[in-house]
Protein backbone atom coordinates (compact mmCIF):
# COMPACT_ATOMS: atom_id res chain seq x y z
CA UNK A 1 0.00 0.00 0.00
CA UNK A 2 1.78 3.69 -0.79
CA UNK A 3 0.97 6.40 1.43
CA UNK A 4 -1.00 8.81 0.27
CA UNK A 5 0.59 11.82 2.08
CA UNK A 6 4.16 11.09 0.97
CA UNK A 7 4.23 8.20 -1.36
CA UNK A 8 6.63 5.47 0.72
CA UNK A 9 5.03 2.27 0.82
CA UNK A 10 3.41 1.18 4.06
CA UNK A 11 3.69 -2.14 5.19
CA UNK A 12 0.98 -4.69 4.97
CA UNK A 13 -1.28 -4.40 8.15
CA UNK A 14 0.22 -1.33 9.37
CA UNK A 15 -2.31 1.93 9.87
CA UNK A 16 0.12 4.60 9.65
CA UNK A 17 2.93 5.39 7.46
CA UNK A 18 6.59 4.93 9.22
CA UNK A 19 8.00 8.00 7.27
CA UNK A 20 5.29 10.82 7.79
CA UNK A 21 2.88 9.34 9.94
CA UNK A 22 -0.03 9.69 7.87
CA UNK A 23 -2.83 7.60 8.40
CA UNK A 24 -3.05 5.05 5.42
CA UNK A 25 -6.27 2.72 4.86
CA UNK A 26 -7.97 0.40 7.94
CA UNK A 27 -8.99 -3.04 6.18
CA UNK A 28 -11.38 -3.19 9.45
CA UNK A 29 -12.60 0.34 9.19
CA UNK A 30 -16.04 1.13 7.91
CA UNK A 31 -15.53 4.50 6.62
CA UNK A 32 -12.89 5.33 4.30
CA UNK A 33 -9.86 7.79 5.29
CA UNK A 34 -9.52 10.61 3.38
CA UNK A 35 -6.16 12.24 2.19
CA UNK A 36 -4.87 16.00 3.00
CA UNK A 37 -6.33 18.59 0.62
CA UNK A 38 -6.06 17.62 -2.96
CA UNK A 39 -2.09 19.47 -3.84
CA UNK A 40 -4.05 21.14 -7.31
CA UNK A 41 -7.06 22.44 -5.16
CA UNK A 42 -4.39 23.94 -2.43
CA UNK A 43 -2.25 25.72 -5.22
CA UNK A 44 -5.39 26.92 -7.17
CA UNK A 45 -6.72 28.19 -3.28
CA UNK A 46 -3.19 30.03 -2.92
CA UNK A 47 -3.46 31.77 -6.20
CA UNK A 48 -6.81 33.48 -5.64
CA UNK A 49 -5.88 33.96 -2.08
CA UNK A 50 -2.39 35.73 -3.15
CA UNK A 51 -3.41 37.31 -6.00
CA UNK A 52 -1.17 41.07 -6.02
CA UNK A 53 1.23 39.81 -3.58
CA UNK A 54 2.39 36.81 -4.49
CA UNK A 55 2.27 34.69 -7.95
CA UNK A 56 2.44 31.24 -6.56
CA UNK A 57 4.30 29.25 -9.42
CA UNK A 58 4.66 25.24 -8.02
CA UNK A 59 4.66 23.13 -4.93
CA UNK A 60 8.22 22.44 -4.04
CA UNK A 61 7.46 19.99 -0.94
CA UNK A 62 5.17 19.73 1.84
CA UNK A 63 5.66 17.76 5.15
CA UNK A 64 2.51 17.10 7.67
CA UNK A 65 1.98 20.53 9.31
CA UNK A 66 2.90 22.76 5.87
CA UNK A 67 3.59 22.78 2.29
CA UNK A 68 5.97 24.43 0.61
CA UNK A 69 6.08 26.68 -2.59
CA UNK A 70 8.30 28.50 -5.24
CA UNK A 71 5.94 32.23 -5.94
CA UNK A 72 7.47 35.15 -6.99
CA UNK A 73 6.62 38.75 -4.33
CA UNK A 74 4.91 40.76 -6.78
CA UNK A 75 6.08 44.16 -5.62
CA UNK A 76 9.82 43.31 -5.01
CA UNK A 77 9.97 40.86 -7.93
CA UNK A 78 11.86 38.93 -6.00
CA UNK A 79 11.47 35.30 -5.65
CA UNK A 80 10.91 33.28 -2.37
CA UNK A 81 10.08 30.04 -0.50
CA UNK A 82 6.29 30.58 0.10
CA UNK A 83 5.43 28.25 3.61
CA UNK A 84 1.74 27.94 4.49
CA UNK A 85 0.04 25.46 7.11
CA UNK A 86 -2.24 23.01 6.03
CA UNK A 87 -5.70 23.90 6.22
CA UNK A 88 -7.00 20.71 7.77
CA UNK A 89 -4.49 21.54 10.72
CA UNK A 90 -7.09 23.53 12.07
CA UNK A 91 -5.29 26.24 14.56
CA UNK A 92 -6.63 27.39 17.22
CA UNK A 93 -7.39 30.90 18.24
CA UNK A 94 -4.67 30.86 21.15
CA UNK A 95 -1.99 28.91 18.54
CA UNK A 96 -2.60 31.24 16.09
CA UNK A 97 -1.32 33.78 18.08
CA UNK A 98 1.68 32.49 19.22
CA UNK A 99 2.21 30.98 15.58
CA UNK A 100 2.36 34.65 14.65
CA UNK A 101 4.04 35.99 17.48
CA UNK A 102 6.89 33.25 16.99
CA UNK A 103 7.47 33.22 13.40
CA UNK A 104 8.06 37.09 14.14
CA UNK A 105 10.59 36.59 16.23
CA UNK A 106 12.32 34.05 14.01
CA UNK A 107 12.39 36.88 11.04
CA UNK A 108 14.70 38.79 13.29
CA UNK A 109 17.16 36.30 12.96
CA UNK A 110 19.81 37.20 11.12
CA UNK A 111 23.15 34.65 10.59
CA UNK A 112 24.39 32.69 7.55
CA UNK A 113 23.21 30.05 8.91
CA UNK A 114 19.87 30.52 8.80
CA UNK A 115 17.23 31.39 6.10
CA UNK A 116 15.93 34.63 5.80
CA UNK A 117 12.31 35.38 6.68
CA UNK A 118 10.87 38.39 4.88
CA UNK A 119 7.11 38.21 6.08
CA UNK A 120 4.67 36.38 8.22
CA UNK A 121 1.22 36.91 8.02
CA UNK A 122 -2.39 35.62 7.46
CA UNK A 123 -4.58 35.99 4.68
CA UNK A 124 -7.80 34.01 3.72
CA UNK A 125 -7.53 31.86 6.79
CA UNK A 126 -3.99 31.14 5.45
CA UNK A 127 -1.01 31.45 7.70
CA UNK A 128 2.08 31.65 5.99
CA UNK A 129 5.49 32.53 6.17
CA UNK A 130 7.52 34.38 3.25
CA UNK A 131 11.32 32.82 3.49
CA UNK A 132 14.19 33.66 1.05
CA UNK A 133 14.62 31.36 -1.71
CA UNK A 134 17.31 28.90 -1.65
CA UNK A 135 18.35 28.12 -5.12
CA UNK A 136 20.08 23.88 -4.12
CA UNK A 137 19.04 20.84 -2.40
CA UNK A 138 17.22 19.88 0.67
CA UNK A 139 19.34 17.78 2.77
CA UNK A 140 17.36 15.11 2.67
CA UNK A 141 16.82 15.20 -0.75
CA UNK A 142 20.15 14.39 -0.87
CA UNK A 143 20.63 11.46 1.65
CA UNK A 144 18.14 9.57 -0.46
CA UNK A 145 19.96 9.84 -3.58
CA UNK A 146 23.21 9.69 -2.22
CA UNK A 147 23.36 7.40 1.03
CA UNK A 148 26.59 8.16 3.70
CA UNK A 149 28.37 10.66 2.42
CA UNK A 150 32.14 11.37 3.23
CA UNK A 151 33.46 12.15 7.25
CA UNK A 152 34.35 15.92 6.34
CA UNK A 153 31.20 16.68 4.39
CA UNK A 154 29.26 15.70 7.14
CA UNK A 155 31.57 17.55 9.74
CA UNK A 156 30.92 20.82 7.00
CA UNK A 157 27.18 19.98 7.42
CA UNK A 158 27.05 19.52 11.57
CA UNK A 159 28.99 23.46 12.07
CA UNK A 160 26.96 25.25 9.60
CA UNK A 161 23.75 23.70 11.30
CA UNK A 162 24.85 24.20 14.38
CA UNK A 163 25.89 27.35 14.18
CA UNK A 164 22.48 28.49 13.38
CA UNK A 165 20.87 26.47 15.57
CA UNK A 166 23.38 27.88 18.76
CA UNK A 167 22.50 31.15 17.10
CA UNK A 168 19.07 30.93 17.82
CA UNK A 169 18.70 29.30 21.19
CA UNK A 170 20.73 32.52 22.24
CA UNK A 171 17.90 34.37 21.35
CA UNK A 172 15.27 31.62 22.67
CA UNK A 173 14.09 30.23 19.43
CA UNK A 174 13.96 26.63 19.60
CA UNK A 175 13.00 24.84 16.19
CA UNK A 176 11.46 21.69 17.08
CA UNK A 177 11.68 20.38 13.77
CA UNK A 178 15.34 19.55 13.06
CA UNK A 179 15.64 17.05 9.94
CA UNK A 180 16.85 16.52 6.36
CA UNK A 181 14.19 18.30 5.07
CA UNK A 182 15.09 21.68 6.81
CA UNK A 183 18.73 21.57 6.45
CA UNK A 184 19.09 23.18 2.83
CA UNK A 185 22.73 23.23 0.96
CA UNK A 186 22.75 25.79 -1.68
CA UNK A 187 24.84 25.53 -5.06
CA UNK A 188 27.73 27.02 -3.35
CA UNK A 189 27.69 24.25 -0.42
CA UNK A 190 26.72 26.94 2.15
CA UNK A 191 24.44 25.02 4.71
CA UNK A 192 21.02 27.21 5.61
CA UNK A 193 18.63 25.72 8.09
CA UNK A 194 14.92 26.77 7.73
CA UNK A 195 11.72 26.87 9.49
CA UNK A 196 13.13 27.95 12.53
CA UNK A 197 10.73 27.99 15.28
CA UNK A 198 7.72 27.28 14.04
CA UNK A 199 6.66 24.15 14.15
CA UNK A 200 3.30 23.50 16.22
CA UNK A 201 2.96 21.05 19.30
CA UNK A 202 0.67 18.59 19.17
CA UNK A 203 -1.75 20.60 21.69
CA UNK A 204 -1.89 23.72 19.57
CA UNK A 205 -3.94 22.40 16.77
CA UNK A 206 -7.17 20.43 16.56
CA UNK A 207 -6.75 18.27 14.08
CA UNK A 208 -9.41 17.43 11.22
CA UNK A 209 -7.83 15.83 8.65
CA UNK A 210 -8.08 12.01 9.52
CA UNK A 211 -4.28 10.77 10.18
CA UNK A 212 -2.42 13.80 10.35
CA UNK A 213 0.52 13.75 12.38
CA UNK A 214 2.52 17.10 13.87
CA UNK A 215 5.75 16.50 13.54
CA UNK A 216 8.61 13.91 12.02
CA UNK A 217 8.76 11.13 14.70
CA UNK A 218 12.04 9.52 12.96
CA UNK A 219 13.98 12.93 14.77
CA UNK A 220 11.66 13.67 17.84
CA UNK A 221 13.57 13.84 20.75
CA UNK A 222 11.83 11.20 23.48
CA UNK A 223 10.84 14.67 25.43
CA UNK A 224 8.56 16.20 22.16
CA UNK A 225 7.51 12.26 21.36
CA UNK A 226 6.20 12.57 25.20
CA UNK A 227 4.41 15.89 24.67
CA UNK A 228 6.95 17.93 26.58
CA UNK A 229 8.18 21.71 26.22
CA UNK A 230 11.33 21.50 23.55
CA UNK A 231 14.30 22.44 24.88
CA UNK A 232 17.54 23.44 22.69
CA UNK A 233 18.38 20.04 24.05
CA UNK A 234 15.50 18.70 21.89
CA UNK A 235 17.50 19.99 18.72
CA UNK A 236 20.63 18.60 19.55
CA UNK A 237 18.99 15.08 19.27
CA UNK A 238 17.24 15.52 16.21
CA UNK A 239 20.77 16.69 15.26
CA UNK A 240 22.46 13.55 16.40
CA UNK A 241 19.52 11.56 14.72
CA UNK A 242 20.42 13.30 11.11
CA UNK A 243 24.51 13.28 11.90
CA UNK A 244 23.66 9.02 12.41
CA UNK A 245 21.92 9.21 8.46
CA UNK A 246 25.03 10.97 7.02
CA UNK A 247 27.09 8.51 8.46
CA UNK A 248 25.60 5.25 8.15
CA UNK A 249 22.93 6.17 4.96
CA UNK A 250 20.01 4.72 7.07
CA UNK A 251 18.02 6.22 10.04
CA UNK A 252 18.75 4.48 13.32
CA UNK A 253 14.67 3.56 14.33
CA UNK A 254 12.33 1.87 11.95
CA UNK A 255 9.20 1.04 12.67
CA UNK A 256 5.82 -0.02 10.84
CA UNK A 257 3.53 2.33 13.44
CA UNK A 258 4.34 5.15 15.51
CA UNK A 259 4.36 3.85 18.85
CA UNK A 260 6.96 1.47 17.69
CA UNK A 261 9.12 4.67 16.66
CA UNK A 262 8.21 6.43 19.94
CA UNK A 263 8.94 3.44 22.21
CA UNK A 264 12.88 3.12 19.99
CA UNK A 265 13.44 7.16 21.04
CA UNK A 266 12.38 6.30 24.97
CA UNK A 267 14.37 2.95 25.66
CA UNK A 268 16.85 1.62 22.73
CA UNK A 269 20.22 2.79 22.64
CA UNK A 270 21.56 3.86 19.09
CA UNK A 271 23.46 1.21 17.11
CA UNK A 272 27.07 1.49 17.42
CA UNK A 273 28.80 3.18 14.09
CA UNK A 274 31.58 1.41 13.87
CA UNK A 275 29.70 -1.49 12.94
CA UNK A 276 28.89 0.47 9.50
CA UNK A 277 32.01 2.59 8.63
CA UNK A 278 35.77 2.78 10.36
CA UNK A 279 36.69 5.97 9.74
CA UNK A 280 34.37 7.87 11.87
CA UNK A 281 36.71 10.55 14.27
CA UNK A 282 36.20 9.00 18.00
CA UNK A 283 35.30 12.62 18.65
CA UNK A 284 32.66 12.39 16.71
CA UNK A 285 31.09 9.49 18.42
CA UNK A 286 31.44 11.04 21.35
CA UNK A 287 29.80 14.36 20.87
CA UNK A 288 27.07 12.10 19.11
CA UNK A 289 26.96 9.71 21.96
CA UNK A 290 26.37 12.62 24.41
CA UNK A 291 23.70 14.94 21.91
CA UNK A 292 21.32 11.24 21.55
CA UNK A 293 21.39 11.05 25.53
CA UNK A 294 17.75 9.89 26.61
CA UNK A 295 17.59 11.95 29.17
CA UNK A 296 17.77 15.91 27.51
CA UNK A 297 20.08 16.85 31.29
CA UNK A 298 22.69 14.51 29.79
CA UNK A 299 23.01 16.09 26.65
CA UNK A 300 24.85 19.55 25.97
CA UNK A 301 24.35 22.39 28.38
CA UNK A 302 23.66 24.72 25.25
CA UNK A 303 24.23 24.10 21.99
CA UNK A 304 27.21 26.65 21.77
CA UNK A 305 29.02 23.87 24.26
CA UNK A 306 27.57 21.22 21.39
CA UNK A 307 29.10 23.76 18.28
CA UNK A 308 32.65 24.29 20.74
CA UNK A 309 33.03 20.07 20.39
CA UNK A 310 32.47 20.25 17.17
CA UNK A 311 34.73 22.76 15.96
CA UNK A 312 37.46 20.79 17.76
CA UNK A 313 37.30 17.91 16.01
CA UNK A 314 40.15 18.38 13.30
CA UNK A 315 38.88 19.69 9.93
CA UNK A 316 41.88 20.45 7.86
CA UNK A 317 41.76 23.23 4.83
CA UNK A 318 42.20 19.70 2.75
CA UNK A 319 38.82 18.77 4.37
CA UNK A 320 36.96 21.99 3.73
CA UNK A 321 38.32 22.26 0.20
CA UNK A 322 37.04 19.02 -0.42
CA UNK A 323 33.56 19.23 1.89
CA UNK A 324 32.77 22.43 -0.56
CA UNK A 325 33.11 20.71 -3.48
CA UNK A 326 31.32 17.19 -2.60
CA UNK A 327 28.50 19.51 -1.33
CA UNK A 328 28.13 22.19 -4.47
CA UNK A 329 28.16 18.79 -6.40
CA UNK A 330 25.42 17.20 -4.67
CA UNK A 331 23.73 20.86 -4.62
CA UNK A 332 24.00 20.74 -8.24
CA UNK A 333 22.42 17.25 -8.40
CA UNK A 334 25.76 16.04 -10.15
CA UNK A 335 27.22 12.28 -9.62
CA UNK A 336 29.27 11.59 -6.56
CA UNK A 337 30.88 8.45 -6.11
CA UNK A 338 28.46 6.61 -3.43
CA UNK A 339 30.22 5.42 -0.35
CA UNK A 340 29.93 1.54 0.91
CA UNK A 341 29.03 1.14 4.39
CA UNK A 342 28.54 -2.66 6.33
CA UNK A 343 24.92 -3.61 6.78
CA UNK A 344 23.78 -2.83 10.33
CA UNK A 345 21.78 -5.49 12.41
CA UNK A 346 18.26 -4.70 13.19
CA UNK A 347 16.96 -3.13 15.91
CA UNK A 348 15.08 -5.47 18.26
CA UNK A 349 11.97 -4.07 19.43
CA UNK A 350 12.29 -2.52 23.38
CA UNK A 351 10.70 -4.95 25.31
CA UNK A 352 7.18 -4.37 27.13
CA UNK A 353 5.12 -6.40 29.54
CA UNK A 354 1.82 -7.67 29.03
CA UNK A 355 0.14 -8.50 32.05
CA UNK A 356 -2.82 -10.50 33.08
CA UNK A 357 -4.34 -11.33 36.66
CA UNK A 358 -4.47 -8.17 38.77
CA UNK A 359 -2.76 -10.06 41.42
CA UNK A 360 0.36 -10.89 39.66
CA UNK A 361 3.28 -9.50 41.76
CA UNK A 362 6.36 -7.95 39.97
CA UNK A 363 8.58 -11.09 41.60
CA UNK A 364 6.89 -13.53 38.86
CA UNK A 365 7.85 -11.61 35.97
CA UNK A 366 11.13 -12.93 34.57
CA UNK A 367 10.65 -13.48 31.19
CA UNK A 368 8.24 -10.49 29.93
CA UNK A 369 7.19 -11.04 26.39
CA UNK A 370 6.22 -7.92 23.96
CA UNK A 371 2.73 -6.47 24.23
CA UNK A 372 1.25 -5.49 20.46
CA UNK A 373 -0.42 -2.14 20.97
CA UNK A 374 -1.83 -0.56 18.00
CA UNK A 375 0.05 2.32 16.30
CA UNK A 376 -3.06 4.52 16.05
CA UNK A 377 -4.32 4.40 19.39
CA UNK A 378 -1.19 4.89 21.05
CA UNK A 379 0.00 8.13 18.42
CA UNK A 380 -2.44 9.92 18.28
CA UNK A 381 -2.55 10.06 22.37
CA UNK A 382 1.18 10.46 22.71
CA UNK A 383 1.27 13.18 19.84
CA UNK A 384 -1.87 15.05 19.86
CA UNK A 385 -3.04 14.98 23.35
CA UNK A 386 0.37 14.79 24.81
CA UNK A 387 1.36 11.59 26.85
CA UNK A 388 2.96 12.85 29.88
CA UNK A 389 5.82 10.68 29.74
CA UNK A 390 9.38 11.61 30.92
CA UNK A 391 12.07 9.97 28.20
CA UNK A 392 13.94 6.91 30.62
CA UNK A 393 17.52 7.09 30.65
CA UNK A 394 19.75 4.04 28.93
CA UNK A 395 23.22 2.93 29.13
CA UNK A 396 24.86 2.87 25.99
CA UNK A 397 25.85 -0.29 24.90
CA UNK A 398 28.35 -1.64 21.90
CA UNK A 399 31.90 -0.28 21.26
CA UNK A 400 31.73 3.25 21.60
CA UNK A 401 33.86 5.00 23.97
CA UNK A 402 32.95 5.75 27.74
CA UNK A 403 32.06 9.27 28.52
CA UNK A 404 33.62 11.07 31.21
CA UNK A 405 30.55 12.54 33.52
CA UNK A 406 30.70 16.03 34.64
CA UNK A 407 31.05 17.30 37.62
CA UNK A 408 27.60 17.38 39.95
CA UNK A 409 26.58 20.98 41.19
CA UNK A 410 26.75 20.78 45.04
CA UNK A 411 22.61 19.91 46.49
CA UNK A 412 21.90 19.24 50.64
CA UNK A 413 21.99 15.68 50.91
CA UNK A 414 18.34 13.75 49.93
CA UNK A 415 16.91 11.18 51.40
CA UNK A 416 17.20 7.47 49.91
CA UNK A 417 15.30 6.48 47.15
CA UNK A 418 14.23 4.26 44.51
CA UNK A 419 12.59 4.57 41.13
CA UNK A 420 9.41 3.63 39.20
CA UNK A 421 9.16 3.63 35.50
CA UNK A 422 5.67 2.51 33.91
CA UNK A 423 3.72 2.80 30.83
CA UNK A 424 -0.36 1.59 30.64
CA UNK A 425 -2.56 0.92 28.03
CA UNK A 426 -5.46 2.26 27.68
CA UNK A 427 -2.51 5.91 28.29
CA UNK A 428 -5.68 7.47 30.53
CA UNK A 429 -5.01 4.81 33.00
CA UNK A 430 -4.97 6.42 36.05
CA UNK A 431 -1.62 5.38 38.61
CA UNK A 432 -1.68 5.11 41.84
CA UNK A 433 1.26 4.42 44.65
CA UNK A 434 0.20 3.68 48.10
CA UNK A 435 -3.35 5.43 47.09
CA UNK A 436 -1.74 8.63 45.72
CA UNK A 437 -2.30 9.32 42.22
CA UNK A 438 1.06 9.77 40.50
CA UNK A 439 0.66 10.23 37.00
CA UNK A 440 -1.61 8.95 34.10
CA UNK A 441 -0.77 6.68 31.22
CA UNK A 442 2.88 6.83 32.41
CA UNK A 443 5.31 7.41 35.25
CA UNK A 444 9.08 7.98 34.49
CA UNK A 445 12.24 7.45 36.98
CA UNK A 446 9.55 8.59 39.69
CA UNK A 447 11.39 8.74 43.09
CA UNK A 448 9.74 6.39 45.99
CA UNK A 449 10.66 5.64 49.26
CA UNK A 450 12.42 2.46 50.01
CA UNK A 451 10.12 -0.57 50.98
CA UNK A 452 6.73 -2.18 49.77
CA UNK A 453 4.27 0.19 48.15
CA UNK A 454 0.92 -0.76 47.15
CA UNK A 455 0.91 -0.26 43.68
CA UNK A 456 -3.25 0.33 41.79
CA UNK A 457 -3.89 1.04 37.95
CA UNK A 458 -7.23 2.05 36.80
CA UNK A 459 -9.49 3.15 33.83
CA UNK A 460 -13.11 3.70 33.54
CA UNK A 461 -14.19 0.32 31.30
CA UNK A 462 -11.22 -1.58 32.55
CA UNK A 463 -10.42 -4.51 35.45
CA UNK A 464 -8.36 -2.35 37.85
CA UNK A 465 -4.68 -3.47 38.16
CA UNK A 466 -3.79 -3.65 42.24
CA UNK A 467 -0.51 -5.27 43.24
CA UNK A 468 2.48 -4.79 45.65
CA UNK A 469 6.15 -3.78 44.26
CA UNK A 470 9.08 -3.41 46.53
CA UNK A 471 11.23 -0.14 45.98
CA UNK A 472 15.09 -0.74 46.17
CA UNK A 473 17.74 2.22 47.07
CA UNK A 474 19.27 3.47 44.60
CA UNK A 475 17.60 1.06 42.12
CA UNK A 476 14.89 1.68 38.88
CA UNK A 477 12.19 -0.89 38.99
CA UNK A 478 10.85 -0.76 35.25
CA UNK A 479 7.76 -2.81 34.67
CA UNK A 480 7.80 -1.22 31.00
CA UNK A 481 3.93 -1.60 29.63
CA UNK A 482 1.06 -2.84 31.64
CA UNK A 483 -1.90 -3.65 29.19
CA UNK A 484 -5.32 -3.25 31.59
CA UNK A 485 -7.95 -6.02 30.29
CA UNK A 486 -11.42 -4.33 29.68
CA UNK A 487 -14.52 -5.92 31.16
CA UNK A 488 -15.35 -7.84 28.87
CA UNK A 489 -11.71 -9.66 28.96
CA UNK A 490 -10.52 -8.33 25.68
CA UNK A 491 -6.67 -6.65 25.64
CA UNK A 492 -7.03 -2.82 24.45
């Protein structure tokens, strides 16, 4: 089945597309799923809409909040990127507002490294943004043409974005949408990052197009896949996610739904490069070891620390001779030689519990096998509605080298503790320790006291989940996902 949002196939059975998230056709579903707006119908819309300002020529892309086109400003006769939202994203009032105010702020920001915005504005019940035109590639138009691409293109790549990105978080403008498809490289291998800071959270729009999907799970950090605040440490990840596709010409996470993706960001460690290429820099991993933490307090303090490591990896005037011209070739669409990297293993799914009896106690369950959740159900909760789940952290595992930890800030000494780390199904389970609610749907890393607690999960619909776990010092007791059983004994 091919999407019908971005065109990648979607695999047999699954309900949503792994590359964009769209929602592709339920053989069980009565009704049939309809696609965005019609790309013609949009364009034809935009001309009327623009008509004096703008002379809207082509769609150059669109992802699942906006589409992109090529128009020409009418009064300037200049030409320019021309970014509108989708129509079926359905903003509301409030996120309209901050949209604007936002998008604003980002067309004050002025550096290299970033592209140009010229206007922001709404007109027809279109919002849109007016960028400067970047006459080269996307950069992710490029990694699926080209695959890996060399160690000091990729190091050219990694300042020039994060220049711009340390250049905005200065200024608190966080982008939130860090990927291939906003990293431009123009035909004279200058790196330009776009749509800073304005991509929507989940709880800002009310969605009414059947499937769609606010943002591009493959880079969310685990705090945005949780429905969190971004942080500059959210970039940095997405960062270290597209620094892992220039080296290795593959993402690190597949998955067929988007709870499979979401549940890779929270719990599996990234695949060790050296298994696909020997010629990495062991500076490199590093910095990418530390920007893919789990946990966004173990990443880089700011991204200027992040930009500071990467300028001191060595990068010779060899290397940036021949970065400029690999990268004004692949601008230019031109044939580069195609690098051979080793095949990496595949990712085994994190594992999850599925339990049964209510009074099952955590003792008993040694061997927990994987609990099949369905990809729509647990999305559209996690993305839209915003799971409150804190990412959990995970030792790194494989070949790389050992960080060095810094140095803790001094605190007054705390009391001993433990920690709980949970996920439910239905995610409006309600959680309860010792008869105090402490969370719904999730609870990350949360700090107990030692001993037996009384542990109760509950849902309107479902069997209530009541059992005893004992809390170690200085220990994380995970019982990954508990699966309530609904009334009439069927699994959600």
């Amino acid at each position: 089945m091919t999407c019908a949002h971005c065109g990648r196939e979607i695999a047999l059975g699954a309900r949503f597309c792994g590359n964009c998230g769209a929602q592709g056709s339920d053989p069980a579903a009565t009704t049939v799923v309809l696609p965005p707006e019609d790309s013609d119908a949009l364009l034809a819309r935009l001309r009327l809409v623009f008509a004096g300002d703008y002379e809207v020529e082509r769609e150059l892309g669109r992802g699942g909040m906006a589409a992109v086109f090529k128009a020409t400003e009418v009064p300037l006769k200049r030409t320019v990127a021309l970014k509108v939202l989708l129509p079926e994203l359905g903003l509301t009032a409030t996120a309209a507002e901050r949209f604007k105010r936002e998008a604003s702020l980002v067309a004050g920001l002025d550096h290299p490294n970033v592209v140009q915005v010229y206007r922001v504005g709404q007109v027809g019940g279109i919002f849109y943004i007016a960028m400067r035109f970047v006459q080269g590639r996307s950069l992710h138009s490029i990694l699926e043409t080209q695959g890996a691409l060399p160690v000091p293109a990729i190091l050219a790549i990694l300042r020039g974005a994060t220049r711009g990105l340390a250049f905005a978080h200065q200024r608190g403008v966080v982008h939130r949408d860090v990927k291939g498809g906003n990293i431009l490289v123009d035909a004279d291998g200058r790196i330009s990052i776009s749509d800073f800071g304005v991509a929507l959270r989940a709880a800002d729009v009310s969605v009414t197009a059947a499937g769609t999907v606010i943002g591009t799970p493959h880079f969310m950090s685990p705090e945005q896949c949780a429905g969190h605040r971004a942080r500059p440490q959210s970039d940095q990840y997405s960062l270290g996610i597209l620094a892992y596709q220039m080296l290795v010409g593959a993402l690190p996470f597949e998955s067929e739904t988007l709870a499979g993706l979401m549940q890779h960001h929270f719990y599996t460690p990234i695949p060790d490069i050296h298994l696909a290429r020997d010629d990495v820099p062991p500076a490199l991993v590093l910095l990418l070891q530390r920007a893919l933490a789990k946990d966004p307090d173990d990443r880089f303090d700011s991204t200027r620390e992040m930009l500071e490591a990467l300028e001191a990896i060595p990068f010779s005037e060899g290397d940036r001779r021949e970065s400029e011209r690999v990268l004004c070739d692949l601008a230019a669409g031109a044939a580069v030689p195609k690098l051979t990297t080793r095949s990496l293993p595949a990712v085994a799914a994190a594992h999850t519990l599925l339990l049964g009896a209510p009074a099952m106690r955590p003792s008993r369950w040694r061997s927990p096998s994987p609990a099949w959740i369905g990809g729509g159900v647990v999305a559209a909760i996690a993305l839209t509605l915003g799971l409150a789940v804190r990412a959990a952290r995970t030792g790194q595992e494989g070949r790389q080298p050992v960080m060095t930890t810094r140095p803790l800030r001094a605190t007054a000494p705390a009391a001993p503790t433990g920690k709980l780390r949970l996920l439910t199904v239905p995610p409006v389970a309600e959680i309860l320790v010792d008869g105090r609610r402490v969370g719904v749907g999730s609870v990350f890393d949360l700090k107990l006291a030692p001993g037996e607690r009384r542990l109760e999960i509950r849902a309107p619909g479902y069997q209530a989940f009541d059992t005893t776990i004992t809390v170690t010092v200085g220990q994380t007791l995970s019982l990954g996902r508990i699966a309530l059983t609904s009334r009439d004994g069927a699994r959600p």
